[in-house]
Protein backbone atom coordinates (compact mmCIF):
# COMPACT_ATOMS: atom_id res chain seq x y z
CA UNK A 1 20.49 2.19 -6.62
CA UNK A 2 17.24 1.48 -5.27
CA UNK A 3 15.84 -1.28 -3.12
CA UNK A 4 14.09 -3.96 -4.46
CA UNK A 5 13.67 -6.02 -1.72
CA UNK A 6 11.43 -4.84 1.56
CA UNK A 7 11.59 -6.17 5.18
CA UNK A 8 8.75 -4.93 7.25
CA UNK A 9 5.52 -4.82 9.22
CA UNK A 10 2.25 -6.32 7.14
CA UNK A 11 -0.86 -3.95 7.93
CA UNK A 12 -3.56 -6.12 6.94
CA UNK A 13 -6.42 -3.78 6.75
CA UNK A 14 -9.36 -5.87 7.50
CA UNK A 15 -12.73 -5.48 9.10
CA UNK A 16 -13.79 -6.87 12.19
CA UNK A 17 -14.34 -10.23 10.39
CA UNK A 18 -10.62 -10.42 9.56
CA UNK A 19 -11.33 -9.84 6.02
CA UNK A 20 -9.57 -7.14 3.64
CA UNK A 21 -12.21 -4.08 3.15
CA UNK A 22 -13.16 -4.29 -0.29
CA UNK A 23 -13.52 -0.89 -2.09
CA UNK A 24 -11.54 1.63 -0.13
CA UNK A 25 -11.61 4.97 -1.71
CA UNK A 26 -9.51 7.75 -2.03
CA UNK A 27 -11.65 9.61 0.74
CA UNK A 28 -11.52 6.98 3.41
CA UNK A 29 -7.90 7.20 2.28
CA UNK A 30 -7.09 11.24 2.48
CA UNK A 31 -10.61 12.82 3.46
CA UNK A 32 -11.18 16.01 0.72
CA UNK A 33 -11.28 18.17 3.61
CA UNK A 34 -7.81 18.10 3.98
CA UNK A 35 -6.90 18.59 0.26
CA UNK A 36 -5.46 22.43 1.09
CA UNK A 37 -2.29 20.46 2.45
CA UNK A 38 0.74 20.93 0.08
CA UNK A 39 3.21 19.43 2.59
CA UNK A 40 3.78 16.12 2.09
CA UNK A 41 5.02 15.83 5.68
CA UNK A 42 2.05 16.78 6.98
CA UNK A 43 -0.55 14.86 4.86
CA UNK A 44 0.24 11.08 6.75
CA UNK A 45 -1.58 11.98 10.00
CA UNK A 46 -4.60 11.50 7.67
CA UNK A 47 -4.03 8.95 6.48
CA UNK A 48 -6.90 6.21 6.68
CA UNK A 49 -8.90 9.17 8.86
CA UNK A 50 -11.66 8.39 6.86
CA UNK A 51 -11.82 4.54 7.60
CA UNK A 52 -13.73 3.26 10.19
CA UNK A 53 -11.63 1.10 12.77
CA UNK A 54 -8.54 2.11 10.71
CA UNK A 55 -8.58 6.53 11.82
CA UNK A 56 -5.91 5.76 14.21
CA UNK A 57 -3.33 3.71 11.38
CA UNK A 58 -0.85 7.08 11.36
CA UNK A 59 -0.04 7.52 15.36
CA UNK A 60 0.75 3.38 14.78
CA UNK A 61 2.38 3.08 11.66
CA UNK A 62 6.15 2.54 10.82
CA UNK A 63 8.83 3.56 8.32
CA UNK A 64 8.73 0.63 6.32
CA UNK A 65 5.91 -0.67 6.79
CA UNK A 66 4.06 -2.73 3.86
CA UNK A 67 0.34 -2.36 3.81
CA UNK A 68 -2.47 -5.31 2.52
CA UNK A 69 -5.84 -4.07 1.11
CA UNK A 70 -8.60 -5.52 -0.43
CA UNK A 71 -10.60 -5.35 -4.08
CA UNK A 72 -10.44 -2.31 -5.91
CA UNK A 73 -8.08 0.02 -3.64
CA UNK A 74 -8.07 3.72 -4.44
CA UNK A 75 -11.17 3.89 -5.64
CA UNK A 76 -12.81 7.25 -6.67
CA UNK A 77 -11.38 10.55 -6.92
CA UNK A 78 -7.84 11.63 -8.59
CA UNK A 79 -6.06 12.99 -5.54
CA UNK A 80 -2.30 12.31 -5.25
CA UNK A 81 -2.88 13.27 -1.62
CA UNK A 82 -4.22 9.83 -0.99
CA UNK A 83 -0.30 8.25 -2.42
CA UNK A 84 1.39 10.60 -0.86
CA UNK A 85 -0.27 10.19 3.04
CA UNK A 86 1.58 6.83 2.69
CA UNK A 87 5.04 8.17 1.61
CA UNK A 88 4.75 10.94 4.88
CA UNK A 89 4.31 7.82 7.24
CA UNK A 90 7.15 5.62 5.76
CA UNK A 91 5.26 3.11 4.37
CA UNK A 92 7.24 1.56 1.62
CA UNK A 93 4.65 -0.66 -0.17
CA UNK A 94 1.03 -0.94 -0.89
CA UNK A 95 -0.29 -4.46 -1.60
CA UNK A 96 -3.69 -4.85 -3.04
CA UNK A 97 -6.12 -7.65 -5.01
CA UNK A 98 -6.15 -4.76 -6.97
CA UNK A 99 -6.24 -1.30 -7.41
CA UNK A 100 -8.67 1.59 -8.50
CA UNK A 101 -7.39 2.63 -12.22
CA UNK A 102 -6.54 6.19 -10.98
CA UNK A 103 -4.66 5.20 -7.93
CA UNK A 104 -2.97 2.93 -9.94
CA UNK A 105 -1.45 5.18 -12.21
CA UNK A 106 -0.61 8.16 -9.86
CA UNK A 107 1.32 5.82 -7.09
CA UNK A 108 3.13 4.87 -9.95
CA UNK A 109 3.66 7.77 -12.15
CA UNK A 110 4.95 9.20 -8.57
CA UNK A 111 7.74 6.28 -8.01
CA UNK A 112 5.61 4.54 -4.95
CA UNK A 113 5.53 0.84 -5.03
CA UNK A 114 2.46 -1.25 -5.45
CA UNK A 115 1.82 -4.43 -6.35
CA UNK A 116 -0.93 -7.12 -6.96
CA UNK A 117 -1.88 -9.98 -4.98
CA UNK A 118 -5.20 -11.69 -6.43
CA UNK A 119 -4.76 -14.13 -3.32
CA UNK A 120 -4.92 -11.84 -0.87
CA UNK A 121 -8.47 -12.08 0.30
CA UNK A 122 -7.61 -16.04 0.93
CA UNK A 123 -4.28 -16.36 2.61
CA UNK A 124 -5.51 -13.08 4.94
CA UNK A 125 -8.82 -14.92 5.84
CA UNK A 126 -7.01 -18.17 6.35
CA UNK A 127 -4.14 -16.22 8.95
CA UNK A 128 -1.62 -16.77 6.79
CA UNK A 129 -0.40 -13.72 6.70
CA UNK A 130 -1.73 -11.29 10.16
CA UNK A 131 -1.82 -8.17 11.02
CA UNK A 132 1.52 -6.94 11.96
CA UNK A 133 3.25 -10.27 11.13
CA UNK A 134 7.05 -9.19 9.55
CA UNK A 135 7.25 -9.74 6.09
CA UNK A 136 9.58 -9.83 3.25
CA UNK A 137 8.69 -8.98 -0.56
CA UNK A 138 10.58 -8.52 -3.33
CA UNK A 139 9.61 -6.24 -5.92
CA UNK A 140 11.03 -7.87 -9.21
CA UNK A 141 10.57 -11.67 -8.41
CA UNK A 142 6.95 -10.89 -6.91
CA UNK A 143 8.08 -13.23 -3.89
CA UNK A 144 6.11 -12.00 -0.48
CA UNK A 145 7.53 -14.16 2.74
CA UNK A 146 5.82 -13.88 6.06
CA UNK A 147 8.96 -13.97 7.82
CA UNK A 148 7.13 -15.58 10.96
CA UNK A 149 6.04 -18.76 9.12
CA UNK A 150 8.40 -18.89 5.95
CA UNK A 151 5.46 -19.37 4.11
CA UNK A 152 5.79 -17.37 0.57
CA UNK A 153 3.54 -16.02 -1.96
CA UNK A 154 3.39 -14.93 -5.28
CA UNK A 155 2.55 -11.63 -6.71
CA UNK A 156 2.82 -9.92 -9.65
CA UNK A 157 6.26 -8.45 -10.34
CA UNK A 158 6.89 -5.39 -11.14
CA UNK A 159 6.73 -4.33 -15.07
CA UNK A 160 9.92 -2.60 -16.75
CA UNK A 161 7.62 0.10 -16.81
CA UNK A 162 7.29 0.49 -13.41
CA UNK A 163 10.49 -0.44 -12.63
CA UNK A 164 11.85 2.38 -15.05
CA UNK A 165 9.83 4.72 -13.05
CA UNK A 166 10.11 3.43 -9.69
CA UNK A 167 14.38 3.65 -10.33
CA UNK A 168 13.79 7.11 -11.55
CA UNK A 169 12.26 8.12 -8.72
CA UNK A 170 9.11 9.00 -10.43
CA UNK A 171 7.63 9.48 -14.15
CA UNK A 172 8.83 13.13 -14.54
CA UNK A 173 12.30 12.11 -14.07
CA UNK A 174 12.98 9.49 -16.76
């Protein structure tokens, strides 16, 4: 059975204004030069190598770690290689205010949890939630807890669709 519920770090990636970077696309996410990489193990030291302020997120990241973006995430090219950097690390979730359309359906078609948080870009600029603060979301209620505060939030839950996927372990296997 699969987990629904995720403790872990947040990684609020924000610019130097503490506010989520809007726009972030797939090749501040997994630079094209690197597309030759098969191995997934090897494709999370790029991740965010692209990203200015964020190039050192892999030697810093966590296994279970639960990531915050901005606007729009995923932006730009088809490349699974920009999902799959945050599998190699251990990330276990991707929030976003939303996501590009192609992202979207390749994290997941490939069993990787996101989920939306239109509120993001307020509860981030008013320190709500910070960098690094230990959180708690659950994937079927849409309930995300900053463990630190108690405070919780709302996103959207998953769908049956991509909770049918996401217990199948990805698209090809239902």
């Amino acid at each position: 059975m699969k987990d629904y519920v995720f403790t872990g770090r947040a990684w609020t990636i924000t610019d130097n204004q503490n506010r989520l970077i809007p726009d972030i696309d797939t090749d501040q996410i997994f630079h094209n030069a690197h597309l030759h990489i098969t191995d997934i193990n090897e494709m999370g030291q790029y991740a965010f190598g692209n990203l200015d302020g964020w190039k050192d997120f892999h030697t810093k990241a966590k296994p279970g770690d639960v990531v915050i973006v901005g606007p729009n995430f995923g932006s730009g090219s088809s490349r699974q290689h920009a999902v799959d950097c945050f599998k190699a690390l251990g990330v276990k979730l991707i929030i976003a205010v939303s996501f590009g359309a192609i992202y979207k359906r390749n994290a997941i078609n490939s069993g990787f949890p996101i989920m939306i948080f239109k509120d993001a870009e307020k509860v981030i600029s008013e320190n709500k939630i910070s960098n690094l603060d230990g959180v708690k979301v659950d994937l079927l209620s849409g309930e995300l807890t900053n463990r630190e505060s108690g405070e919780t939030f709302q996103l959207m839950p998953f769908s049956k669709v991509q909770k049918d996927i996401y217990d199948s372990g990805s698209l090809l296997n239902i």
